[in-house]
N, C-alpha and C. Protein backbone atom coordinates (compact mmCIF):
# COMPACT_ATOMS: atom_id res chain seq x y z
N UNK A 1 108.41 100.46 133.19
CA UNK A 1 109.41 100.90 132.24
C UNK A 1 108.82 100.82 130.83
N UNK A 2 109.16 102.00 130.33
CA UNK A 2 109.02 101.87 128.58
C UNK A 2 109.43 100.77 127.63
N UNK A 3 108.88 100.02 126.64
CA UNK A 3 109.39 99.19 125.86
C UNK A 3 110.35 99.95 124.98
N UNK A 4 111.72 99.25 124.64
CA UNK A 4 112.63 99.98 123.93
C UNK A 4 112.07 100.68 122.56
N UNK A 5 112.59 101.18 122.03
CA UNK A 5 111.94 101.72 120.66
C UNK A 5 112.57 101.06 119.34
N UNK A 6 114.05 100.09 120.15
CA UNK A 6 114.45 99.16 119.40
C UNK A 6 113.37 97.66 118.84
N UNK A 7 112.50 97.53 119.61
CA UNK A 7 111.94 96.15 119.94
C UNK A 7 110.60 96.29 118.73
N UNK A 8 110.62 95.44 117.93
CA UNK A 8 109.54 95.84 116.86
C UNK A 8 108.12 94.89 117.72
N UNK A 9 106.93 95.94 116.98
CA UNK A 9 105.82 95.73 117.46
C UNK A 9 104.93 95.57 116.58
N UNK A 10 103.71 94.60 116.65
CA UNK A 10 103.03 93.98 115.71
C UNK A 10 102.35 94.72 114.99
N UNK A 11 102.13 96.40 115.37
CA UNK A 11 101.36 97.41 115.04
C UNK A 11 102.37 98.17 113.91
N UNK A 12 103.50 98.05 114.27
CA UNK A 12 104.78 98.94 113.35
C UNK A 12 105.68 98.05 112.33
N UNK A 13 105.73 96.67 112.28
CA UNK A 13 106.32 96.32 111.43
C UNK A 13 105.35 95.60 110.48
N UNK A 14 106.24 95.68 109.61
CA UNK A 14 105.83 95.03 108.11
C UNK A 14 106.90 93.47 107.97
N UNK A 15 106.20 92.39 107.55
CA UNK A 15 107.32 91.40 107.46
C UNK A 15 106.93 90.95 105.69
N UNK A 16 108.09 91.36 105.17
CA UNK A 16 108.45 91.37 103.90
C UNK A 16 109.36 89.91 103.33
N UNK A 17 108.30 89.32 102.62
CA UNK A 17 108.89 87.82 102.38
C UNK A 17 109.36 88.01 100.49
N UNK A 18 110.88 88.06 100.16
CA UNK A 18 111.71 88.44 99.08
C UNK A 18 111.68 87.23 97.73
N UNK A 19 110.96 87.43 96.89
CA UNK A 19 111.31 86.49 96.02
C UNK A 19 112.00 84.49 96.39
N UNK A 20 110.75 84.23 97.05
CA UNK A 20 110.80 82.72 97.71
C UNK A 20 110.22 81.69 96.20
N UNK A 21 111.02 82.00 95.74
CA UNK A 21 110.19 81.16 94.39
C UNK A 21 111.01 79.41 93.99
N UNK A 22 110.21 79.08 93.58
CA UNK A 22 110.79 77.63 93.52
C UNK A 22 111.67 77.24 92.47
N UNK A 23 112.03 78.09 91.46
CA UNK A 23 112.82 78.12 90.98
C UNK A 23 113.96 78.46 91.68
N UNK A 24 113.95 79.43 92.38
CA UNK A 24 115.35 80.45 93.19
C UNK A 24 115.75 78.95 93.99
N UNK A 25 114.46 78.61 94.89
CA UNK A 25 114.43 78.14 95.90
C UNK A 25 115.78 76.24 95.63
N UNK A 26 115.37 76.17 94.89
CA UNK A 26 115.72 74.57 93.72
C UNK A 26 117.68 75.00 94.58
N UNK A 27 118.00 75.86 94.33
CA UNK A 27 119.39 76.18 94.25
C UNK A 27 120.25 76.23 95.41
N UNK A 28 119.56 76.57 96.37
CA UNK A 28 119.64 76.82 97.84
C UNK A 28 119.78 75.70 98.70
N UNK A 29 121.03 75.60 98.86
CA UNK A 29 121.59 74.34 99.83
C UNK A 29 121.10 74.61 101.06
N UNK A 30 120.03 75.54 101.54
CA UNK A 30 119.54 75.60 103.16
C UNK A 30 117.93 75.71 102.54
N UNK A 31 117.77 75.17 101.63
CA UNK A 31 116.30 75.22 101.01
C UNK A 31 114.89 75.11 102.19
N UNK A 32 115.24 74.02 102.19
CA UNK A 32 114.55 73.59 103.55
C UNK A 32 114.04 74.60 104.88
N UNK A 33 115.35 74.79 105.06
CA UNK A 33 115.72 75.15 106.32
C UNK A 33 115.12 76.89 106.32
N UNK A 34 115.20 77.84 104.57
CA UNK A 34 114.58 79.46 104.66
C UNK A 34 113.20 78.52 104.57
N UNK A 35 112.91 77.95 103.74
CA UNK A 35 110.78 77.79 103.82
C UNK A 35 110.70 77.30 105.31
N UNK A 36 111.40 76.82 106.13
CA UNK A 36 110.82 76.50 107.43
C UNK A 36 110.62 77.85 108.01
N UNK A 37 111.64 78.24 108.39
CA UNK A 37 111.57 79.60 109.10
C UNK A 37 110.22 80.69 108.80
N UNK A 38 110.37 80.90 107.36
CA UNK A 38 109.86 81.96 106.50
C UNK A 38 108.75 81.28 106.98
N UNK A 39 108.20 79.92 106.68
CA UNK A 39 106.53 79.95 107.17
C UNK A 39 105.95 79.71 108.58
N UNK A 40 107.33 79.73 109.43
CA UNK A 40 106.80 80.10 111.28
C UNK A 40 106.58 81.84 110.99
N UNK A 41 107.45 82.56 110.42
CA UNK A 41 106.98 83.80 110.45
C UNK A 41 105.97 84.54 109.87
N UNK A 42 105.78 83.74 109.15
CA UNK A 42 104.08 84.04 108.27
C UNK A 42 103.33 83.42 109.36
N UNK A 43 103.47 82.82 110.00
CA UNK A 43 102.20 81.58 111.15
C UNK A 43 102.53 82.38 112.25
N UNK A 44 103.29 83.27 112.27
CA UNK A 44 103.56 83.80 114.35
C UNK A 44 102.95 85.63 113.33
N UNK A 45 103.09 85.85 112.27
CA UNK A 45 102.45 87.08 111.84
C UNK A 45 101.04 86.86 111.94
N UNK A 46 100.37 85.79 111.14
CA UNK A 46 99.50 86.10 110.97
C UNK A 46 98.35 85.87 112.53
N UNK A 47 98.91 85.05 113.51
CA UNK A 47 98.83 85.09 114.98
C UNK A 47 98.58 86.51 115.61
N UNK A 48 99.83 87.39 115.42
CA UNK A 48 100.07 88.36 115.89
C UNK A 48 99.29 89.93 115.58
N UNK A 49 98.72 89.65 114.20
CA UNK A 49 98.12 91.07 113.32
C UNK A 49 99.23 91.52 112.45
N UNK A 50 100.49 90.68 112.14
CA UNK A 50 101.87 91.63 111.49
C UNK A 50 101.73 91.68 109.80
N UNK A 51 101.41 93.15 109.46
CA UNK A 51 101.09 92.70 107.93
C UNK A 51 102.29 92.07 107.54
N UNK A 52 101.98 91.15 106.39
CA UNK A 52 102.97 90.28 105.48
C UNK A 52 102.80 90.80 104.37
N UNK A 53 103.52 90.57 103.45
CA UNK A 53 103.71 90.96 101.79
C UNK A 53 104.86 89.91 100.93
N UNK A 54 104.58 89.78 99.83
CA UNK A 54 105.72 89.28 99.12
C UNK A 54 105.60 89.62 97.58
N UNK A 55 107.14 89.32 97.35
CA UNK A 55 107.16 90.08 96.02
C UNK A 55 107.94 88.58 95.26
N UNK A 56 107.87 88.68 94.09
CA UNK A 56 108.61 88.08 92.72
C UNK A 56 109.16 88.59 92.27
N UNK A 57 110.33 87.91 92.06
CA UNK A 57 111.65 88.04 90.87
C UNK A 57 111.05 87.60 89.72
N UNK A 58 110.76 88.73 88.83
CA UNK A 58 110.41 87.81 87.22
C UNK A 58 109.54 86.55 86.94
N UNK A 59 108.21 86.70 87.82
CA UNK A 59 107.60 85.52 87.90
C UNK A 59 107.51 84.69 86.50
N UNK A 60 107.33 84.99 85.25
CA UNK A 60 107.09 84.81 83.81
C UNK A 60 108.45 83.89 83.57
N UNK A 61 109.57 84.19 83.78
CA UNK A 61 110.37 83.15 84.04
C UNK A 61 110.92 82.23 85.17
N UNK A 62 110.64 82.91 86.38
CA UNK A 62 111.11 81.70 87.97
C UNK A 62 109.80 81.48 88.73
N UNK A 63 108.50 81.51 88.08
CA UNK A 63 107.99 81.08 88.52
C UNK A 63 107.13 81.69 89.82
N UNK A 64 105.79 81.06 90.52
CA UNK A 64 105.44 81.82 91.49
C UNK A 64 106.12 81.52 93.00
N UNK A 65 105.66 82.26 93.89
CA UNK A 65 105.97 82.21 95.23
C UNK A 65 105.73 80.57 95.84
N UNK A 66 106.57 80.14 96.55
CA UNK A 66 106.38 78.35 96.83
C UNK A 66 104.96 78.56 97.41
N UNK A 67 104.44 77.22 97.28
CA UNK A 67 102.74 77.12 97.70
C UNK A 67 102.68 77.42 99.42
N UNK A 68 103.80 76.88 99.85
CA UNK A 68 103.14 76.64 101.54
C UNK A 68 103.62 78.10 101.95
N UNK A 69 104.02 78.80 101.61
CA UNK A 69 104.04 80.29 101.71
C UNK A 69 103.04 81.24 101.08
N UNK A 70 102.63 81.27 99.61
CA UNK A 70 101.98 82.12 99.16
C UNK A 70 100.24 81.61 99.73
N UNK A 71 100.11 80.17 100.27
CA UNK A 71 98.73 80.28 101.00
C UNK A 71 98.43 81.14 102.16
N UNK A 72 99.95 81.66 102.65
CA UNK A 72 100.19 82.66 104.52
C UNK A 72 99.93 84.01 104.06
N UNK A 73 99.78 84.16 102.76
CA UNK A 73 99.81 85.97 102.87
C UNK A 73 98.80 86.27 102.06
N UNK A 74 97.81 87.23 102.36
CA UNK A 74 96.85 87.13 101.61
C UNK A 74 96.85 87.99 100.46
N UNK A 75 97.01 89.28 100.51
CA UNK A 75 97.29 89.75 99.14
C UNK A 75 98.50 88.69 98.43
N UNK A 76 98.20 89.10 96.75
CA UNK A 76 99.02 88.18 95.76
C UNK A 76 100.37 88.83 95.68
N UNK A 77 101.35 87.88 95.42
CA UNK A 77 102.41 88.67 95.30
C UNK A 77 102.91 89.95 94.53
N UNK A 78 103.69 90.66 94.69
CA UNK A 78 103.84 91.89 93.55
C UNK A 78 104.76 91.27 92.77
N UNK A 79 104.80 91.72 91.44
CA UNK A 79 105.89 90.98 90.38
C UNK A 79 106.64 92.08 90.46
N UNK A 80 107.88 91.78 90.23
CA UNK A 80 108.78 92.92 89.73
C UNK A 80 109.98 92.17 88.70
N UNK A 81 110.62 93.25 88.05
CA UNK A 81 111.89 93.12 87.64
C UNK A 81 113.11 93.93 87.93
N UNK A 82 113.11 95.07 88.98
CA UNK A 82 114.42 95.50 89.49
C UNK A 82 114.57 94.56 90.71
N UNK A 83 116.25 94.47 90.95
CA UNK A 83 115.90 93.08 92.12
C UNK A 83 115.91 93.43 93.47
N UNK A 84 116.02 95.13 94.00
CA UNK A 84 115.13 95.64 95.46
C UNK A 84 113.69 95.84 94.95
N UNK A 85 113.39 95.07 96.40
CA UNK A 85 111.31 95.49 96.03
C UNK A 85 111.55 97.39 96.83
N UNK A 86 112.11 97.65 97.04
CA UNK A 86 111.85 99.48 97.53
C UNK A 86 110.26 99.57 96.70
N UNK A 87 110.96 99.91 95.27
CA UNK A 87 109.54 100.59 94.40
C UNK A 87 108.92 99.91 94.74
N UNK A 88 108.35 98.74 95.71
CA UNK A 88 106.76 98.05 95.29
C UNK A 88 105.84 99.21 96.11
N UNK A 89 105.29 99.88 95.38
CA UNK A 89 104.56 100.88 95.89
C UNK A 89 103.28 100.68 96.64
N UNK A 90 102.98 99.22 96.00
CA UNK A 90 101.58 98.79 96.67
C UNK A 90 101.98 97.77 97.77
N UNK A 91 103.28 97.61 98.27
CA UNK A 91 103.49 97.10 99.48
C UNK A 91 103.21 98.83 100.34
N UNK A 92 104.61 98.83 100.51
CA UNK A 92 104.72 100.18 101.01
C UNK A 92 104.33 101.54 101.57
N UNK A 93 103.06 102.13 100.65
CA UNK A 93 102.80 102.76 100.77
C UNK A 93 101.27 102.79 101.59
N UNK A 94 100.03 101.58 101.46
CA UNK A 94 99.99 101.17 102.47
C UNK A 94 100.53 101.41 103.68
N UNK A 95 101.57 100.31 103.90
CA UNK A 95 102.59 99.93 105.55
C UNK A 95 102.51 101.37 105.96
N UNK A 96 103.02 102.28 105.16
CA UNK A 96 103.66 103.76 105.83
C UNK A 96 102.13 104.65 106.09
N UNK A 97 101.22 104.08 105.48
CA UNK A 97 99.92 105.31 105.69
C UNK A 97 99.62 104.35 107.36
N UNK A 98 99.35 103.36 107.46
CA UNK A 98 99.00 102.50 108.81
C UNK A 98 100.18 102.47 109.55
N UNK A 99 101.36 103.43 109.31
CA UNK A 99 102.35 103.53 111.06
C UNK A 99 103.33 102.63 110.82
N UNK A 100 103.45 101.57 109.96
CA UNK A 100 104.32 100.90 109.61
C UNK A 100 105.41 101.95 109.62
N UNK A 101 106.75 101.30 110.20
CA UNK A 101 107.70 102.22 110.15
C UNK A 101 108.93 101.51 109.73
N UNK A 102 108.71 99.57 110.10
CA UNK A 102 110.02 99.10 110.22
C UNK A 102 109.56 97.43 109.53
N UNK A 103 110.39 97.53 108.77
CA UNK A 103 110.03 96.16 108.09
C UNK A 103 111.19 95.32 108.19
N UNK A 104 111.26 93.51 108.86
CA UNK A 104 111.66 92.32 108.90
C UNK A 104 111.65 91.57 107.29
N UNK A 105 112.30 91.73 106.82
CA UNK A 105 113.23 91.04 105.85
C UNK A 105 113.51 89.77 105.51
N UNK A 106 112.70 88.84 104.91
CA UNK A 106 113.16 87.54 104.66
C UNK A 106 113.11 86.65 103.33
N UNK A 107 114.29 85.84 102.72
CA UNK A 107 113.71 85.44 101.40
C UNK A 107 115.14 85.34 100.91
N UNK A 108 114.91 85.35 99.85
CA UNK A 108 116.37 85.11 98.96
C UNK A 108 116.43 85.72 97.78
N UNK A 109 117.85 86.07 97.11
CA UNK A 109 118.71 85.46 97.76
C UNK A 109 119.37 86.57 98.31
N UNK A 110 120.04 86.36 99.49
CA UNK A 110 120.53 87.21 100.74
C UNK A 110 121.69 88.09 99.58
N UNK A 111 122.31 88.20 98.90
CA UNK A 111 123.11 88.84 98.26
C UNK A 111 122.83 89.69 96.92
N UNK A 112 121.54 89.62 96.93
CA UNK A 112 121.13 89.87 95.32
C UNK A 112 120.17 90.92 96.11
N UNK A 113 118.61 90.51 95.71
CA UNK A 113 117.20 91.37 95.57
C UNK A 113 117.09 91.41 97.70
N UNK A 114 117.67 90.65 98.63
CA UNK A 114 117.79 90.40 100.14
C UNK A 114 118.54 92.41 100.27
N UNK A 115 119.66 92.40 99.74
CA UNK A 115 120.52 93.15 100.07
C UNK A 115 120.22 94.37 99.41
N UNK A 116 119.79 94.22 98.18
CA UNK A 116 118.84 95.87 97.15
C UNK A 116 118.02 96.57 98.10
N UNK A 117 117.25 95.25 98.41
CA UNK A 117 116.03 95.75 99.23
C UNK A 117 116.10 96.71 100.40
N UNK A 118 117.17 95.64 101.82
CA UNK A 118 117.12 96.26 102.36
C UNK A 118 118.02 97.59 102.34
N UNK A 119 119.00 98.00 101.69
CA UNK A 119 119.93 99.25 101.27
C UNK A 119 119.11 100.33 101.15
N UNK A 120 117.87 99.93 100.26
CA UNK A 120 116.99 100.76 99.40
C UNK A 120 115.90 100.99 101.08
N UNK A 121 115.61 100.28 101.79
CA UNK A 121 114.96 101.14 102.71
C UNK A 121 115.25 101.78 103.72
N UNK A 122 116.54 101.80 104.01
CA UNK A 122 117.15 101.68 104.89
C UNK A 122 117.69 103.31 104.72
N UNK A 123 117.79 104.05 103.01
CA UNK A 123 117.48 105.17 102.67
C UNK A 123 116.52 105.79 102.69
N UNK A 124 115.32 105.24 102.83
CA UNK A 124 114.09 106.21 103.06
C UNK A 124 113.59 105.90 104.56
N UNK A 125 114.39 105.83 105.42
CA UNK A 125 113.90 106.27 106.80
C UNK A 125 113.81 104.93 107.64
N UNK A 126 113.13 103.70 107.30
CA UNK A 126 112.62 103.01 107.98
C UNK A 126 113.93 101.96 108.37
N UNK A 127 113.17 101.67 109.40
CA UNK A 127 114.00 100.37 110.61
C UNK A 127 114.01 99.19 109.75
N UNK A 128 115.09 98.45 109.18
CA UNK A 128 115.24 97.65 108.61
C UNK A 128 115.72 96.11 109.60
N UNK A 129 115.13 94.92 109.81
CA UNK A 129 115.53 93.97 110.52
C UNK A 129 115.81 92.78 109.36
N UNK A 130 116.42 91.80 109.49
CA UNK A 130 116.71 90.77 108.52
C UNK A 130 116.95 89.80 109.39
N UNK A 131 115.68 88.72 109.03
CA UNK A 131 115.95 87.45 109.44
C UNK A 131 117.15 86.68 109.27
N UNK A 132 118.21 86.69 109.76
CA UNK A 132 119.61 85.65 109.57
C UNK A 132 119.16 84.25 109.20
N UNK A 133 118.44 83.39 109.54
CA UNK A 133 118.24 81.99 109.43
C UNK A 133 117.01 82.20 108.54
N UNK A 134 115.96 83.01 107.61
CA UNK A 134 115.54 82.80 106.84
C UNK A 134 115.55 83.59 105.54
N UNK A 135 116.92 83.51 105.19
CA UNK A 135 117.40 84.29 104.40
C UNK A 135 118.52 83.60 103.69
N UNK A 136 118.63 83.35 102.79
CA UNK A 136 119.67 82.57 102.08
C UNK A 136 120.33 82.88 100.70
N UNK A 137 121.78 82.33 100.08
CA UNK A 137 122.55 82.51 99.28
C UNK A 137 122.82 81.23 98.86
N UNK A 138 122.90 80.81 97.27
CA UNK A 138 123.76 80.05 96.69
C UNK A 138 124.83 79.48 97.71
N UNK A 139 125.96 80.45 97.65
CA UNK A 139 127.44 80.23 98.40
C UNK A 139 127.39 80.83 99.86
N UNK A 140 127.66 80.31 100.45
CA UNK A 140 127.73 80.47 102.08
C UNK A 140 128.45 82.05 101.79
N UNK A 141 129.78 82.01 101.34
CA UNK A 141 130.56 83.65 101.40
C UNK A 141 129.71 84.75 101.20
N UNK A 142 129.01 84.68 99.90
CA UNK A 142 127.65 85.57 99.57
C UNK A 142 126.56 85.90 100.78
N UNK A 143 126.55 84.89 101.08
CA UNK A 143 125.08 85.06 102.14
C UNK A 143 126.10 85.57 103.74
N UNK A 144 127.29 85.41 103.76
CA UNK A 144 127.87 86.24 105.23
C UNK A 144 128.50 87.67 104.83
N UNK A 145 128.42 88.00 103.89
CA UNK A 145 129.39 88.92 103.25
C UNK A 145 127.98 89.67 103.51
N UNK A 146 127.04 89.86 102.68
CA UNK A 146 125.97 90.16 102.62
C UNK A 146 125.52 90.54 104.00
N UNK A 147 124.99 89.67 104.86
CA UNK A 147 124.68 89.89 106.24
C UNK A 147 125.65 91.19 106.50
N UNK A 148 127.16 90.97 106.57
CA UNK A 148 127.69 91.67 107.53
C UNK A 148 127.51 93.34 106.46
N UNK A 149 127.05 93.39 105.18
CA UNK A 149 127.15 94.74 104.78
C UNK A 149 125.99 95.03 105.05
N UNK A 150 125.03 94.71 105.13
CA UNK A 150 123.42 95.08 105.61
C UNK A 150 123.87 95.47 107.10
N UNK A 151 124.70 95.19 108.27
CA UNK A 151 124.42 95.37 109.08
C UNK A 151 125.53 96.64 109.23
N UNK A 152 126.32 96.74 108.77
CA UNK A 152 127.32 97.94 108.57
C UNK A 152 126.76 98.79 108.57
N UNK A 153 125.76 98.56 107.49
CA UNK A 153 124.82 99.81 106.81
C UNK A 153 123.48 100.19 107.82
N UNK A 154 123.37 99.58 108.67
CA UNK A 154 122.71 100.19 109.62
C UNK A 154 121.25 99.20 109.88
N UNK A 155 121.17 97.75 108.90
CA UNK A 155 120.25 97.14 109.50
C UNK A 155 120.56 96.10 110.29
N UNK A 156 119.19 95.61 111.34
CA UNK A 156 119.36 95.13 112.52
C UNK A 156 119.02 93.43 112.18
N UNK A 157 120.83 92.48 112.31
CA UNK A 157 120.17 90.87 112.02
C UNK A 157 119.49 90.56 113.13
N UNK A 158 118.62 89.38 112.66
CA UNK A 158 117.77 88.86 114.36
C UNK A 158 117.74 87.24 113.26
N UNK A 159 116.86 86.97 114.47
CA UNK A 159 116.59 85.42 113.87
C UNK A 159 114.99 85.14 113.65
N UNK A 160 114.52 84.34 113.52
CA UNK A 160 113.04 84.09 113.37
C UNK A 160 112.58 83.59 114.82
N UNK A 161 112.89 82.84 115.63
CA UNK A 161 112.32 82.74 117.11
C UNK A 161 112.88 84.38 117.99
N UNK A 162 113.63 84.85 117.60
CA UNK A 162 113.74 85.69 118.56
C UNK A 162 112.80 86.92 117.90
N UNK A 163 112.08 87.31 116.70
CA UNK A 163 110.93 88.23 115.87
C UNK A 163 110.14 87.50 116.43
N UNK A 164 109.47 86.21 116.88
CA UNK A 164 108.35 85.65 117.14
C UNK A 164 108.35 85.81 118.24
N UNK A 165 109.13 86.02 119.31
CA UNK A 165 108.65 86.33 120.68
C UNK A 165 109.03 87.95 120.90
N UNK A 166 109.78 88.39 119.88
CA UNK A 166 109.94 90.47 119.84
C UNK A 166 108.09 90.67 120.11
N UNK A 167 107.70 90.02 118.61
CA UNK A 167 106.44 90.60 118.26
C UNK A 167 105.12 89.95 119.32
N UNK A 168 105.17 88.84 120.07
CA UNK A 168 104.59 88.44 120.70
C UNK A 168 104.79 89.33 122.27
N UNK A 169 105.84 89.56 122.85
CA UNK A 169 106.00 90.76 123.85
C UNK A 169 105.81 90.06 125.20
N UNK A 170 104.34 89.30 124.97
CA UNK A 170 104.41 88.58 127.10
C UNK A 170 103.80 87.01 126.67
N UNK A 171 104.15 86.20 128.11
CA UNK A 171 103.57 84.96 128.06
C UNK A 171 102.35 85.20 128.57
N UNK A 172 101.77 83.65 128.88
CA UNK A 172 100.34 83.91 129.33
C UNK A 172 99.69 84.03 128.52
N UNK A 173 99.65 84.28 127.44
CA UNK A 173 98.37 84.59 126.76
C UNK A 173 98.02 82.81 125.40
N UNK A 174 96.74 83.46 125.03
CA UNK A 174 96.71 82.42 123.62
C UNK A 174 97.92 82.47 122.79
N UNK A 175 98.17 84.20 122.36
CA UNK A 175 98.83 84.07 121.16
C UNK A 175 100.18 83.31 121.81
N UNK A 176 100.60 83.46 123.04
CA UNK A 176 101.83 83.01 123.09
C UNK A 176 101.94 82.14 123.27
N UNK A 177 100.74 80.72 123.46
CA UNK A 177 100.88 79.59 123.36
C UNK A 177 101.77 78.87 122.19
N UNK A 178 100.74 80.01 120.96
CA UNK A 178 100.52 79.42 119.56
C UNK A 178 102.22 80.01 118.71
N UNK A 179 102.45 80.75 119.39
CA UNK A 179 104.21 81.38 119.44
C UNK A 179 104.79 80.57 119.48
N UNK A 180 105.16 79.85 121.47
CA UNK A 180 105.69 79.02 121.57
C UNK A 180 106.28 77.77 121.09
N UNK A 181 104.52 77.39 120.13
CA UNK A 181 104.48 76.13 119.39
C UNK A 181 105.16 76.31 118.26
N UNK A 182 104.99 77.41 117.42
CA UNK A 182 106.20 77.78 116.49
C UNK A 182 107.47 77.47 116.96
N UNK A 183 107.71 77.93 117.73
CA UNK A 183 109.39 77.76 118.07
C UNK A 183 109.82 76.25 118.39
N UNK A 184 109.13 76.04 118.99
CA UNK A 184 109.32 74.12 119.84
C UNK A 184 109.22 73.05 118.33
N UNK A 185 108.76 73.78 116.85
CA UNK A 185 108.80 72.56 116.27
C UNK A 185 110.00 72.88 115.66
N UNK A 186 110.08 71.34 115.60
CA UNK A 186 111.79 71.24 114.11
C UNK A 186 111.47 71.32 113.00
N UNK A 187 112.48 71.12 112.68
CA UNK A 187 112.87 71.49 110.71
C UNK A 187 112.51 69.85 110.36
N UNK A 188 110.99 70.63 109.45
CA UNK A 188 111.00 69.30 108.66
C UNK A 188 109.51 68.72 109.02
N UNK A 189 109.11 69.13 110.42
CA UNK A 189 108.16 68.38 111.09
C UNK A 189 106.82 69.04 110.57
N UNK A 190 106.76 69.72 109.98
CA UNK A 190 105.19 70.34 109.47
C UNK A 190 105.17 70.60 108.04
């Protein structure tokens, strides 16, 4: 049987990490809990071959991307000041010349530059996914309100263990050892 055309693949997605800055980050009563996630999915990407990218909110005032994240992605972050990265042209345009078609979504804050973003791609064609558990808001209402209009609008929530075994596909292998081990640790433990 064919793999769905729903099911993202390490060759077609892009995983797009949103203004994780330590300033933003300071504010975020699940603080913890988006840098955990966000850096199994940088650690099961960079496992997998899944390009990564990240962008800044106004680095000149909030500062850069948190350290234990901006060491997972190797290009530097893009700065911006509108708060969807759409325009980052030097993410993007890239992803789309290499087949990239569908980019995973994660970062903060889920109601602001989370929700620009994905709106804004979600108009030019591509498969939009959003990590639910590494994605966060100030106020809990913001960050569900948010979710449920991203998904109205036609993008797909998932979680971060269930993208780490989408993009991983079978057991048996190395990478899915090193998958697994992502998933089996807790919050807090690395």
């Amino acid at each position: 049987m064919a793999r769905s055309p729903e099911l993202m693949n390490p060759t077609d997605t892009g995983l797009l990490v949103v203004d994780v800055q330590d300033r933003l980050l300071a504010v975020q009563p699940d603080e913890k809990r988006i840098v955990w996630n966000i850096r199994r999915l940088l650690d099961g990407a960079r496992i997998l071959g899944v390009r990564a990218a990240a962008t800044e909110q106004y680095p000149e005032k909030l500062g850069p991307t948190s350290s234990i994240l901006a060491e997972r992605i190797d290009d530097p972050a893009v700065s911006k000041l509108a708060f969807s990265c759409a325009d980052c042209s030097t993410i993007f345009e890239p992803w789309r010349a290499a087949g990239i078609h569908r980019v995973l979504v994660c970062g903060i804050e889920t109601h602001v530059c989370v929700q620009q973003t994905v709106l804004d791609l979600l108009s030019t064609g591509m498969q939009v996914l959003v990590a639910s558990d590494a994605v966060g808001s100030r106020y809990a209402t913001d960050h569900e309100i948010a979710l449920r209009r991203m998904e109205t609008s036609g993008a797909i929530i998932t979680t971060t263990e269930a993208a780490l075994f989408e993009w991983c596909r079978v057991a048996g292998t190395a990478e899915f050892k090193s998958i697994s081990a992502l998933a089996k640790e807790e919050l807090g433990v690395r």
